[in-house]
N, C-alpha and C. Protein backbone atom coordinates (compact mmCIF):
# COMPACT_ATOMS: atom_id res chain seq x y z
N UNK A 1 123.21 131.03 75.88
CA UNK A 1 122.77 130.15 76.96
C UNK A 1 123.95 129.30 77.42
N UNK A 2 124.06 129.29 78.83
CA UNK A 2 124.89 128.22 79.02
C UNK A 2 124.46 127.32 79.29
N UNK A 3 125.92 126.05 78.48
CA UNK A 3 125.82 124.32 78.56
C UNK A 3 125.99 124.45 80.18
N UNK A 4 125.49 123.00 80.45
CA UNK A 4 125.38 122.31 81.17
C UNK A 4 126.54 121.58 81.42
N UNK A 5 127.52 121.21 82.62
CA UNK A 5 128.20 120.31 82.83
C UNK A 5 127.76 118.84 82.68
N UNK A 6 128.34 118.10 81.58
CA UNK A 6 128.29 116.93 81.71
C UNK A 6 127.85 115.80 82.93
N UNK A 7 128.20 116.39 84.39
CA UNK A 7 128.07 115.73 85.32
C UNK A 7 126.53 115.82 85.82
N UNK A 8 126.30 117.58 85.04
CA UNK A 8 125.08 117.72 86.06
C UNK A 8 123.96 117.18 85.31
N UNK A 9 123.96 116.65 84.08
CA UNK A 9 122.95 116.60 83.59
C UNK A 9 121.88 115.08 83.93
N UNK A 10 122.83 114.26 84.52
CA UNK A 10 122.39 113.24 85.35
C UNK A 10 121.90 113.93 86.80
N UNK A 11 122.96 114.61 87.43
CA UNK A 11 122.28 115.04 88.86
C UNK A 11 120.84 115.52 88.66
N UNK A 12 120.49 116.51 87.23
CA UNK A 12 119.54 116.94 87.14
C UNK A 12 118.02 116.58 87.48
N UNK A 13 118.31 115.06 86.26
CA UNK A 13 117.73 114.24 86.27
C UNK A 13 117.08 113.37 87.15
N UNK A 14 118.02 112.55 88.38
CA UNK A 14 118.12 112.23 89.36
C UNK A 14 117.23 113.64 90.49
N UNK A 15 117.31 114.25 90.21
CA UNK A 15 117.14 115.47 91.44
C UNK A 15 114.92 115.36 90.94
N UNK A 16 115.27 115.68 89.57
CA UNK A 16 113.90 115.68 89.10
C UNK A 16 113.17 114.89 89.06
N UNK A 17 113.46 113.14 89.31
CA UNK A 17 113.04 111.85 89.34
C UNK A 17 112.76 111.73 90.96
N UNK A 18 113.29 112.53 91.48
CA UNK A 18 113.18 112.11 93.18
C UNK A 18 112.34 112.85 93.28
N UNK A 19 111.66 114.56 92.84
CA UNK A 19 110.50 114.79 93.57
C UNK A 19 109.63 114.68 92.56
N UNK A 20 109.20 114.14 91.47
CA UNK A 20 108.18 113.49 90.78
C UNK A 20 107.95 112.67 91.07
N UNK A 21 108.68 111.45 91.80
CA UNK A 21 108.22 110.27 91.79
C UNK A 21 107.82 110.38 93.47
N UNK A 22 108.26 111.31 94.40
CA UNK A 22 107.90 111.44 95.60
C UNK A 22 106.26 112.24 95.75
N UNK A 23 105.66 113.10 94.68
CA UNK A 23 104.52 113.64 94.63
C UNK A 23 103.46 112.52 94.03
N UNK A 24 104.19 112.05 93.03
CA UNK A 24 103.34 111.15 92.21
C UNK A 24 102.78 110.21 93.20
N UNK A 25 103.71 109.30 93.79
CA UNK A 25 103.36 108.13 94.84
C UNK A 25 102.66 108.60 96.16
N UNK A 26 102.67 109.60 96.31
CA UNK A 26 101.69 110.09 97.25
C UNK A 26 100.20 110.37 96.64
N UNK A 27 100.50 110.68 95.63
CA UNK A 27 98.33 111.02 95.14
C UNK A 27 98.38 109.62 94.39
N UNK A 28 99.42 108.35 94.04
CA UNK A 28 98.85 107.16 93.57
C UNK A 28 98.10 106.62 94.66
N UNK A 29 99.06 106.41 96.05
CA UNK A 29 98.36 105.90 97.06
C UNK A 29 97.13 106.48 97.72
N UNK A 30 96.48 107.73 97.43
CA UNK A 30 95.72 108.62 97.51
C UNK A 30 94.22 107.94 97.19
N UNK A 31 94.76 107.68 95.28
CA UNK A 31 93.66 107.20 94.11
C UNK A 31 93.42 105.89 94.23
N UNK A 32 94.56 105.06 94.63
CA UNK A 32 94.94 103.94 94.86
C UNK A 32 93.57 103.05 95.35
N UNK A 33 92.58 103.47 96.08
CA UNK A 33 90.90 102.90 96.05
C UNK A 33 90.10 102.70 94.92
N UNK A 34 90.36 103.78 94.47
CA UNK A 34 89.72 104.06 93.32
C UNK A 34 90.15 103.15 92.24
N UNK A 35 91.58 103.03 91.69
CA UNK A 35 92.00 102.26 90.72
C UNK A 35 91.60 100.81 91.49
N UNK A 36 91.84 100.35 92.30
CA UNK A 36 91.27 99.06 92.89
C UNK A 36 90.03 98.66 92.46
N UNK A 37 89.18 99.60 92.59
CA UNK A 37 87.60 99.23 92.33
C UNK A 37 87.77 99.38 90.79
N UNK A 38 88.38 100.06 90.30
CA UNK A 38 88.49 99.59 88.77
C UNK A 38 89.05 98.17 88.24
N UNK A 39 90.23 97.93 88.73
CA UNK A 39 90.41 96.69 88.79
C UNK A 39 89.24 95.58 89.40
N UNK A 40 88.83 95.47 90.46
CA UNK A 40 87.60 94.52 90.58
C UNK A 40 86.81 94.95 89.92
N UNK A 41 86.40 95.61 89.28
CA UNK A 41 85.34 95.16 88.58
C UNK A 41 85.79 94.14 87.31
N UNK A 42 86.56 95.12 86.63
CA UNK A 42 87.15 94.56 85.12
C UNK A 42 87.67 92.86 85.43
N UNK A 43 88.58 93.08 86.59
CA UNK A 43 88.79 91.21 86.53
C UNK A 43 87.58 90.80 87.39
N UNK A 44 86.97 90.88 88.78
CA UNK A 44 85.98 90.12 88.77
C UNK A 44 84.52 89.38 87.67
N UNK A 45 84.78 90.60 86.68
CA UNK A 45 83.67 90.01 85.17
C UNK A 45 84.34 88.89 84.75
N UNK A 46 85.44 89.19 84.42
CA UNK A 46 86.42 88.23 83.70
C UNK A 46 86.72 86.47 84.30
N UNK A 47 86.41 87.31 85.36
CA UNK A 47 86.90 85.63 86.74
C UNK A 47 85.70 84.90 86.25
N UNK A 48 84.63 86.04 86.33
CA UNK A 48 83.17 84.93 86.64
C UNK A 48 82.56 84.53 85.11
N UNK A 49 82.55 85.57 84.54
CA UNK A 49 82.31 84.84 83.05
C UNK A 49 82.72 84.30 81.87
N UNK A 50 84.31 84.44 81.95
CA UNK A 50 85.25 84.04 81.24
C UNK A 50 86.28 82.45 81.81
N UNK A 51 86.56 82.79 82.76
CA UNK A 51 86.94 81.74 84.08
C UNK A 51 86.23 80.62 84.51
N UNK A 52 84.79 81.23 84.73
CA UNK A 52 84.16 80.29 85.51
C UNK A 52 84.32 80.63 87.33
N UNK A 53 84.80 81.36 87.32
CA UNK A 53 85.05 81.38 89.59
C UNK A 53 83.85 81.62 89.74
N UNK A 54 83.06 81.25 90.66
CA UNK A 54 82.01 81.46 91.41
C UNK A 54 81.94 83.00 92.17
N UNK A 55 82.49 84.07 91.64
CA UNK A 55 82.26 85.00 92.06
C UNK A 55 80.88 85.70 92.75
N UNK A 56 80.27 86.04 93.75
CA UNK A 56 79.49 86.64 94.30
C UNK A 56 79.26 87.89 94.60
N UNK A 57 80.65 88.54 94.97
CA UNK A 57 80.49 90.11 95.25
C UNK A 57 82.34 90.06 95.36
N UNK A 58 82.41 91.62 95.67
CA UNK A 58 83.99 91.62 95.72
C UNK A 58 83.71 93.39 96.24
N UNK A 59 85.07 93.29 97.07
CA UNK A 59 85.46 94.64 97.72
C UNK A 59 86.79 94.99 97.62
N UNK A 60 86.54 96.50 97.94
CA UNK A 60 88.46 97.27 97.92
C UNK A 60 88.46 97.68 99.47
N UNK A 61 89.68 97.26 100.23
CA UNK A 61 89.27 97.29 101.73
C UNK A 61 90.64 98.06 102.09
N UNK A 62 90.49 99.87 101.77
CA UNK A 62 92.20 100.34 102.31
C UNK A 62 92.10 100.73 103.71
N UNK A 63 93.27 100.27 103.72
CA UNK A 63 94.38 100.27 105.12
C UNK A 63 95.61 100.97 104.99
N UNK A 64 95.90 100.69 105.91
CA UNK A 64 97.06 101.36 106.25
C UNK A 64 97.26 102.73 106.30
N UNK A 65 98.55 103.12 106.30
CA UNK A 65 98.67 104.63 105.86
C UNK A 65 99.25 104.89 104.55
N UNK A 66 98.07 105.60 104.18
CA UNK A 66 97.89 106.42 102.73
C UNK A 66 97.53 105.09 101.75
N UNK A 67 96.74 104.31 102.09
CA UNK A 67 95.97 103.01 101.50
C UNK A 67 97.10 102.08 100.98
N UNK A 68 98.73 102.36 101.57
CA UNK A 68 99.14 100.94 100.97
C UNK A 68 98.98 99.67 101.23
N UNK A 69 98.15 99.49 102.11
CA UNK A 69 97.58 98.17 102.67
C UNK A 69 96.41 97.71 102.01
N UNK A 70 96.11 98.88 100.79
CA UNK A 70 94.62 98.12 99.82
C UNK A 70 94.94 96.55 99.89
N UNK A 71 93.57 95.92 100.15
CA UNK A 71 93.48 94.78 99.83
C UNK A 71 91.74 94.31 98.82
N UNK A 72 92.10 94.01 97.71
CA UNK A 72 91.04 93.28 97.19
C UNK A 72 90.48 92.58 97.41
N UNK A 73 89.13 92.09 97.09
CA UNK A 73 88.38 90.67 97.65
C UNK A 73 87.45 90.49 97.17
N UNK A 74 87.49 89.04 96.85
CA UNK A 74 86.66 88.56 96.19
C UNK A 74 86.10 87.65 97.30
N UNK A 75 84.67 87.56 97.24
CA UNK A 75 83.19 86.37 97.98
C UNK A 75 82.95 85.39 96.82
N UNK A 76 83.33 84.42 97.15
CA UNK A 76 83.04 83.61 96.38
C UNK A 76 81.52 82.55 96.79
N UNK A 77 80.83 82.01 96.02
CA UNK A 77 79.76 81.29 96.33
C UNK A 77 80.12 80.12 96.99
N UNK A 78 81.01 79.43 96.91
CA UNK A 78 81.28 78.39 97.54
C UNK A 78 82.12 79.14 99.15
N UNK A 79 81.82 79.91 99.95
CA UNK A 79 81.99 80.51 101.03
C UNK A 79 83.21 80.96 101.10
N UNK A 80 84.21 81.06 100.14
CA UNK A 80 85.51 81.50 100.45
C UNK A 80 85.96 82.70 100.12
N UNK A 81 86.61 83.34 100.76
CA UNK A 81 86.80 84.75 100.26
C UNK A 81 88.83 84.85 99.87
N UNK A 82 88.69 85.43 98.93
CA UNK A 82 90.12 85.44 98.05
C UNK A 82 90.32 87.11 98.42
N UNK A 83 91.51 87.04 99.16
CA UNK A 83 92.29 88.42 99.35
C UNK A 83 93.31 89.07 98.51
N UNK A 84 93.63 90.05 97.86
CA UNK A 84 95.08 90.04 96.84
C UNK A 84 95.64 91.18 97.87
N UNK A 85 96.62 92.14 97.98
CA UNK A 85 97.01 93.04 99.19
C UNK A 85 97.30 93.55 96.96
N UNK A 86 96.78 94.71 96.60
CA UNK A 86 97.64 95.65 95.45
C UNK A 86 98.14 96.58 95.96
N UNK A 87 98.10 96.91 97.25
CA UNK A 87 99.55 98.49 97.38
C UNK A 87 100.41 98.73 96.77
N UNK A 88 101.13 97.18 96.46
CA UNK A 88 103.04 97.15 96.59
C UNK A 88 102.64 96.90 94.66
N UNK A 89 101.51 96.12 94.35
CA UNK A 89 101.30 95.61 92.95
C UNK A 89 101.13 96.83 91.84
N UNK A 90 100.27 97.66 92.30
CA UNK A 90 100.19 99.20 91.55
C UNK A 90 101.04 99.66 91.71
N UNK A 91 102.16 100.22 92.42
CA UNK A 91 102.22 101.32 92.93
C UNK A 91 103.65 101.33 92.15
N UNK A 92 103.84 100.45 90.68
CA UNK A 92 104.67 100.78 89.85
C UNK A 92 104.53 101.61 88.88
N UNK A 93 103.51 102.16 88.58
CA UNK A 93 102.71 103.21 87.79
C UNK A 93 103.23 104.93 87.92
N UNK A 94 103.26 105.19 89.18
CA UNK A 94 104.00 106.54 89.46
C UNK A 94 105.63 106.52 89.48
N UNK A 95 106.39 104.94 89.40
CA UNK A 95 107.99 105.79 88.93
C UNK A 95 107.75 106.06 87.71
N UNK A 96 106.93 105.22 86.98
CA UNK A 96 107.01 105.20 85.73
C UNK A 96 107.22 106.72 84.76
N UNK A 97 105.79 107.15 85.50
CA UNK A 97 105.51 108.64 85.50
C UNK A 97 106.63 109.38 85.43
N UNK A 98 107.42 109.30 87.15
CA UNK A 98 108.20 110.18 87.25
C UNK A 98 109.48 109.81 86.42
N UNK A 99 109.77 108.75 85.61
CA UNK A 99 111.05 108.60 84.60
C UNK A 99 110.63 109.20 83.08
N UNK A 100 109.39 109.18 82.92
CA UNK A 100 109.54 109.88 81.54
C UNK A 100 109.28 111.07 81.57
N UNK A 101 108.31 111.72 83.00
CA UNK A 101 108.54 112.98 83.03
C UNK A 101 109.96 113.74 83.03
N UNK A 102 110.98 113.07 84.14
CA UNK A 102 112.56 113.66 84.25
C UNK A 102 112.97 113.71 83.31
N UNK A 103 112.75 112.97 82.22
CA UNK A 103 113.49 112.76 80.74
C UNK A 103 113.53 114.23 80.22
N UNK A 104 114.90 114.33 79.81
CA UNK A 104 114.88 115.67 79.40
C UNK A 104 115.03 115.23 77.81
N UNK A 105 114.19 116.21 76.66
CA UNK A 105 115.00 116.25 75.71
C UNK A 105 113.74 115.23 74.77
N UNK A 106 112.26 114.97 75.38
CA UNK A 106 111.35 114.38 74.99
C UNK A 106 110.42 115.82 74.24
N UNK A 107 109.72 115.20 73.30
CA UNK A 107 108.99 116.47 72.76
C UNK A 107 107.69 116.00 73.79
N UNK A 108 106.41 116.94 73.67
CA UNK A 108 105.35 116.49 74.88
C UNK A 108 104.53 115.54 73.92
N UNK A 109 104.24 116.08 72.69
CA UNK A 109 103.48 114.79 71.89
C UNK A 109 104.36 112.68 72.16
N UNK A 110 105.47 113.05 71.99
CA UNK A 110 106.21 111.59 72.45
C UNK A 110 106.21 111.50 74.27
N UNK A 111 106.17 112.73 75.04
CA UNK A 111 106.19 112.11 76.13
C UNK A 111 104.36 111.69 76.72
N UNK A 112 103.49 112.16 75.93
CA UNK A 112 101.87 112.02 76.27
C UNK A 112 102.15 110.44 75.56
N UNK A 113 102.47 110.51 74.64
CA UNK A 113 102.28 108.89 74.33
C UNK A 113 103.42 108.14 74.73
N UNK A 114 104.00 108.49 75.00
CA UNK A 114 104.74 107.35 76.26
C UNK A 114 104.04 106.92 77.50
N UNK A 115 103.58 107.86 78.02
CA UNK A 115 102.87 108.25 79.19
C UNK A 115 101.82 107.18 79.26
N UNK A 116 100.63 107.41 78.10
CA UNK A 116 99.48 106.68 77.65
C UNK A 116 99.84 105.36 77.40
N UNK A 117 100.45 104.63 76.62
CA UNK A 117 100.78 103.38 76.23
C UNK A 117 101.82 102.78 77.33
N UNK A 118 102.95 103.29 78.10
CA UNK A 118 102.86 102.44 79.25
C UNK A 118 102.27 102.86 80.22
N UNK A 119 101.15 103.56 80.39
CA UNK A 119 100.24 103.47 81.60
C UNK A 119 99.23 102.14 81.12
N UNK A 120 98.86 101.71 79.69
CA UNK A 120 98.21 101.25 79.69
C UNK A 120 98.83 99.60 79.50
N UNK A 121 100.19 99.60 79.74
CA UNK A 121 100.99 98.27 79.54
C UNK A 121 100.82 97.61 80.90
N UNK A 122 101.21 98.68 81.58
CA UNK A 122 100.89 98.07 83.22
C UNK A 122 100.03 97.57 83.76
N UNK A 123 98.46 98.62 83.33
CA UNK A 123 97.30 98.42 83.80
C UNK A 123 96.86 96.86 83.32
N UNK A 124 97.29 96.62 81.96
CA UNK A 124 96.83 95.78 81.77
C UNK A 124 97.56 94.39 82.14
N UNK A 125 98.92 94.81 82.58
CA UNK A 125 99.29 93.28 83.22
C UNK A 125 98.91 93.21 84.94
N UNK A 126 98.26 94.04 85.44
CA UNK A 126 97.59 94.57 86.78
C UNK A 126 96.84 93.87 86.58
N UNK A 127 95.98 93.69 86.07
CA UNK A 127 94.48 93.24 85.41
C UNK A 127 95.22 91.98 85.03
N UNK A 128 95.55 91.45 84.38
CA UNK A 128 95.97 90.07 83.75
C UNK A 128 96.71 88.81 85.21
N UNK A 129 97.67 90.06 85.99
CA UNK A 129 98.27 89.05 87.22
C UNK A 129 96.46 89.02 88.55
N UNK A 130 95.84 90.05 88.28
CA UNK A 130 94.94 89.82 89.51
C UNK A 130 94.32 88.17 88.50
N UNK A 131 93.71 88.35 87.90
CA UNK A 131 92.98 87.33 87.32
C UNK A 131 93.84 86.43 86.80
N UNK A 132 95.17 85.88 87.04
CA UNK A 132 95.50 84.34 87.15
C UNK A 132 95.78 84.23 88.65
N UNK A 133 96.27 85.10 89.28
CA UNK A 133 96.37 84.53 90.71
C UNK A 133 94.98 84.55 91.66
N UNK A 134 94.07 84.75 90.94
CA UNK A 134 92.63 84.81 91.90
C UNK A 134 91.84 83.49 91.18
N UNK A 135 92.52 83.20 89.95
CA UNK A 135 91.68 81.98 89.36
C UNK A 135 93.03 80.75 89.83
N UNK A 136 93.97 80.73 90.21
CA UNK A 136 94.98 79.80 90.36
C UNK A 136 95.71 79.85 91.88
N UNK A 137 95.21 80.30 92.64
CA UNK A 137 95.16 80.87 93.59
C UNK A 137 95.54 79.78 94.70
N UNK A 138 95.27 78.78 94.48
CA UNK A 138 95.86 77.51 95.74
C UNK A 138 96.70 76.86 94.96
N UNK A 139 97.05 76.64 93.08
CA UNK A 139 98.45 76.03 92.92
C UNK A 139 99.23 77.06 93.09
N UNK A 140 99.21 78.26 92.96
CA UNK A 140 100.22 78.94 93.44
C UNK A 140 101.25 79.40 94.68
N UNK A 141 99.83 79.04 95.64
CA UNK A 141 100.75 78.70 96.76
C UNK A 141 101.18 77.96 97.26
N UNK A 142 101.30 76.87 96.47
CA UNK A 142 102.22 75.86 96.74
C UNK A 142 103.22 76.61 95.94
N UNK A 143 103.47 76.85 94.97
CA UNK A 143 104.56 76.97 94.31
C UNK A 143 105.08 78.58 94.19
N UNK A 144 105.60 79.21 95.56
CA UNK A 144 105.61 80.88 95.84
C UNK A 144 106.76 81.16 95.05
N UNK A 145 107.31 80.53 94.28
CA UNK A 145 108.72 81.02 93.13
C UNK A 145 108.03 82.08 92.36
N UNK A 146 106.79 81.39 91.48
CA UNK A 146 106.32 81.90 90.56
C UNK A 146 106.03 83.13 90.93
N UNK A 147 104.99 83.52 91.75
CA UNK A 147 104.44 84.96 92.20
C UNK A 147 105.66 86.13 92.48
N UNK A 148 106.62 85.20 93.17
CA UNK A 148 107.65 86.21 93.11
C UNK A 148 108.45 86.43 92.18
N UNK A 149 108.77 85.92 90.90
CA UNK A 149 109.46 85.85 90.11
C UNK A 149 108.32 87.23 88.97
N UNK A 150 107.01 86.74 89.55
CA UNK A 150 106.39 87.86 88.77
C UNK A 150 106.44 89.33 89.53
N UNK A 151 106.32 89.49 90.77
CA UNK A 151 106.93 90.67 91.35
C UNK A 151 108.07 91.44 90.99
N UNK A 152 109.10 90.59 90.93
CA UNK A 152 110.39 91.05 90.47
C UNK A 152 110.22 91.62 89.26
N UNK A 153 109.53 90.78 88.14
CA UNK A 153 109.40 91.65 86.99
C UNK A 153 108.45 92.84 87.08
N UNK A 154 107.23 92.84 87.35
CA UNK A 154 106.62 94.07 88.10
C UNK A 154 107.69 95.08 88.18
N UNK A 155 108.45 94.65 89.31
CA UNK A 155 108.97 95.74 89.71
C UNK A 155 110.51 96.89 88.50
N UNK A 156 110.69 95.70 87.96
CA UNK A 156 111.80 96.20 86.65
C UNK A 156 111.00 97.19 85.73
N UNK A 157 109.26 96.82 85.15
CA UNK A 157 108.53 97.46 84.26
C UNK A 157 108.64 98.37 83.94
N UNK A 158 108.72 99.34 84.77
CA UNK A 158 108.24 100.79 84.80
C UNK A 158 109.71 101.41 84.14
N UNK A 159 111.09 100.86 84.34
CA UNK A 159 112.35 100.91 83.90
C UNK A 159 112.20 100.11 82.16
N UNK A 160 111.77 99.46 82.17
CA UNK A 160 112.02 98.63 80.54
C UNK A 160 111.30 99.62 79.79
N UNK A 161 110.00 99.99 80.62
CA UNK A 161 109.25 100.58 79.52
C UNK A 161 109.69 102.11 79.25
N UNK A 162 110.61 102.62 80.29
CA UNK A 162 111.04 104.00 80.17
C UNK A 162 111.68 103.94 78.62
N UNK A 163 112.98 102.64 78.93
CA UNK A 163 113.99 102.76 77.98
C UNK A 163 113.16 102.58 76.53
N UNK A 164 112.12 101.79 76.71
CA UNK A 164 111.56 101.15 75.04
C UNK A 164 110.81 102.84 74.50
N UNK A 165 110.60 103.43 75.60
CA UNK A 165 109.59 104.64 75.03
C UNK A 165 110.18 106.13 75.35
N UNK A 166 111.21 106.10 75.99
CA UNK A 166 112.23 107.30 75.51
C UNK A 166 113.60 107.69 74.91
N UNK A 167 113.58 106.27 74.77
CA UNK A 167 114.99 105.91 73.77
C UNK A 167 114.96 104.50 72.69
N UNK A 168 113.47 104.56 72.02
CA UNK A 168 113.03 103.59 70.89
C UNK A 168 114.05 103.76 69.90
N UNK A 169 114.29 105.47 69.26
CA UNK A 169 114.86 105.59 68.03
C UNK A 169 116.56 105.38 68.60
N UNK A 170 117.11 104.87 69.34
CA UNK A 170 118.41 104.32 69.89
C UNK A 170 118.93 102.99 70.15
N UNK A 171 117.24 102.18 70.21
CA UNK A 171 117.20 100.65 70.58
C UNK A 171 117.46 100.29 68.66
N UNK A 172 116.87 100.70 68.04
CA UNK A 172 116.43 100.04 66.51
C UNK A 172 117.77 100.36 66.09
N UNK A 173 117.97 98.86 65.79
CA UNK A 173 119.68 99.19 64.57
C UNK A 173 119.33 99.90 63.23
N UNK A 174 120.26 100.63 63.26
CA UNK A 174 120.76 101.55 61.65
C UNK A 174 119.97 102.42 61.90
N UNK A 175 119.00 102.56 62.88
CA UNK A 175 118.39 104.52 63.38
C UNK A 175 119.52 105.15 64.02
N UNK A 176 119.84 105.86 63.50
CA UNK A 176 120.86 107.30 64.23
C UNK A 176 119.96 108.01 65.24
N UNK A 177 120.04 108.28 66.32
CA UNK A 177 119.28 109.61 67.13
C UNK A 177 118.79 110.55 66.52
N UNK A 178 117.08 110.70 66.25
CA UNK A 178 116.98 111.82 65.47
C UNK A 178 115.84 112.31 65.91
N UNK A 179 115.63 114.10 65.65
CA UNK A 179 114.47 114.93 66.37
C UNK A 179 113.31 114.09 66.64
N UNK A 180 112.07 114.42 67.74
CA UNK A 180 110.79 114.45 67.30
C UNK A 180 110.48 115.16 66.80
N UNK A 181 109.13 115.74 66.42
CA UNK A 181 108.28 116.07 65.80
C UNK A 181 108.25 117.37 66.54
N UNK A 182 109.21 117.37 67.18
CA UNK A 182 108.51 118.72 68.29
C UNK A 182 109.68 119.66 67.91
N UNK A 183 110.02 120.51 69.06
CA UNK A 183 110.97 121.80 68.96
C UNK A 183 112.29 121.44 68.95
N UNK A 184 112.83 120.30 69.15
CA UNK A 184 114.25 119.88 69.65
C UNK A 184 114.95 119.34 68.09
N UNK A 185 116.30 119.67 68.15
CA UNK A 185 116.93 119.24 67.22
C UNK A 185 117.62 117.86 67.61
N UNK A 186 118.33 117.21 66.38
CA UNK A 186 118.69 116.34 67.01
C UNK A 186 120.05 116.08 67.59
N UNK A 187 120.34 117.68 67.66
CA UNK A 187 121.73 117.74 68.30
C UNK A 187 121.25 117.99 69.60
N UNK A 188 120.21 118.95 69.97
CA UNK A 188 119.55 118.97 71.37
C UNK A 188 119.32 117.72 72.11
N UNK A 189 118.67 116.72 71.14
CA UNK A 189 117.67 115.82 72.32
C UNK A 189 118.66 115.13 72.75
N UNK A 190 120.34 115.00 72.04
CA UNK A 190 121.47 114.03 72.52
C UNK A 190 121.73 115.07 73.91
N UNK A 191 122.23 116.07 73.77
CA UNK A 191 122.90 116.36 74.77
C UNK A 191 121.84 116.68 76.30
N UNK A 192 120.30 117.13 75.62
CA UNK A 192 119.40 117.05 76.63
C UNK A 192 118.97 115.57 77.64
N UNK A 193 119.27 114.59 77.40
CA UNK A 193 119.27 113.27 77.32
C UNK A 193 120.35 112.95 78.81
N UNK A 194 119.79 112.58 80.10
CA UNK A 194 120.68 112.13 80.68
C UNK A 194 121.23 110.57 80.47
């Protein structure tokens, strides 16, 4: 078999990250209703019986094209209705995808649980930012640092969690690089590894 040039094994990568993450983000924004109404439900319970918000009813209202204009909403009893826009807030979930899929050199048992545990890291800070900014919702806008300072991290996630969950046994001092559990040696998974 022939090696791979050193150079290409990044192009590879790169080449394979651009149309995974270009298919993926098209059927996220697709589902993208759907995960919404999952989200209202799970934080609207939370708002109203854990919180205290006067919650009444709540909707997923997509727009735009290919629903990145979802906007959430909450009716509140005291007549006010709370808008969140999640297009731009989800829609860190499919690089994610497409970085541990490109990963070359993952066995599939480590890349399913990569997969699973940061899909479920996200979801749940999805769920955690709707329900402080829908319960805190007028000090925050006074103070728009914060929300954006949480965007920004949002937006890094899907990158931290690549590195913590396809290169764990590289982060931990005095672990050497060594096989999974799967078919790869651990002379493979180095050089498979962009």
């Amino acid at each position: 078999m022939r090696q791979a040039k050193p150079r290409q094994k990044p192009l590879w990568f790169c080449a394979k990250f651009v149309v995974f993450v270009t298919i993926l983000v098209m059927l996220w924004w697709w589902m993208l209703p759907a995960y919404g109404w999952l989200l209202l439900q799970l934080s609207g319970g939370f708002l109203k019986h854990v919180m205290g918000v006067p919650v009444v009813s709540g909707a997923i209202v997509p727009k735009e094209v290919l629903n990145t204009g979802t906007d959430l909403v909450f009716n509140l009893s005291t007549g006010q209705r709370r808008v969140m826009h999640i297009g731009l807030l989800a829609t860190n979930i499919p690089p994610y995808f497409a970085l541990v899929l490109a990963t070359g050199g993952l066995a599939w048992r480590r890349r399913i649980r990569g997969l699973v545990y940061g899909s479920l890291i996200l979801c749940l800070f999805h769920l955690s930012f709707i329900i402080v900014a829908m319960r805190y919702q007028e000090a925050l806008m006074r103070a728009s640092e914060i929300p954006t300072a949480v965007v920004q991290f949002f937006l890094t996630m899907p990158f931290l969690l690549w590195i913590v969950f396809a290169y764990w046994d590289r982060l931990l001092p005095g672990n050497a690089p060594a096989a999974d559990k799967g078919t790869e040696t651990a002379s493979e998974t180095l050089e498979e590894k962009p």
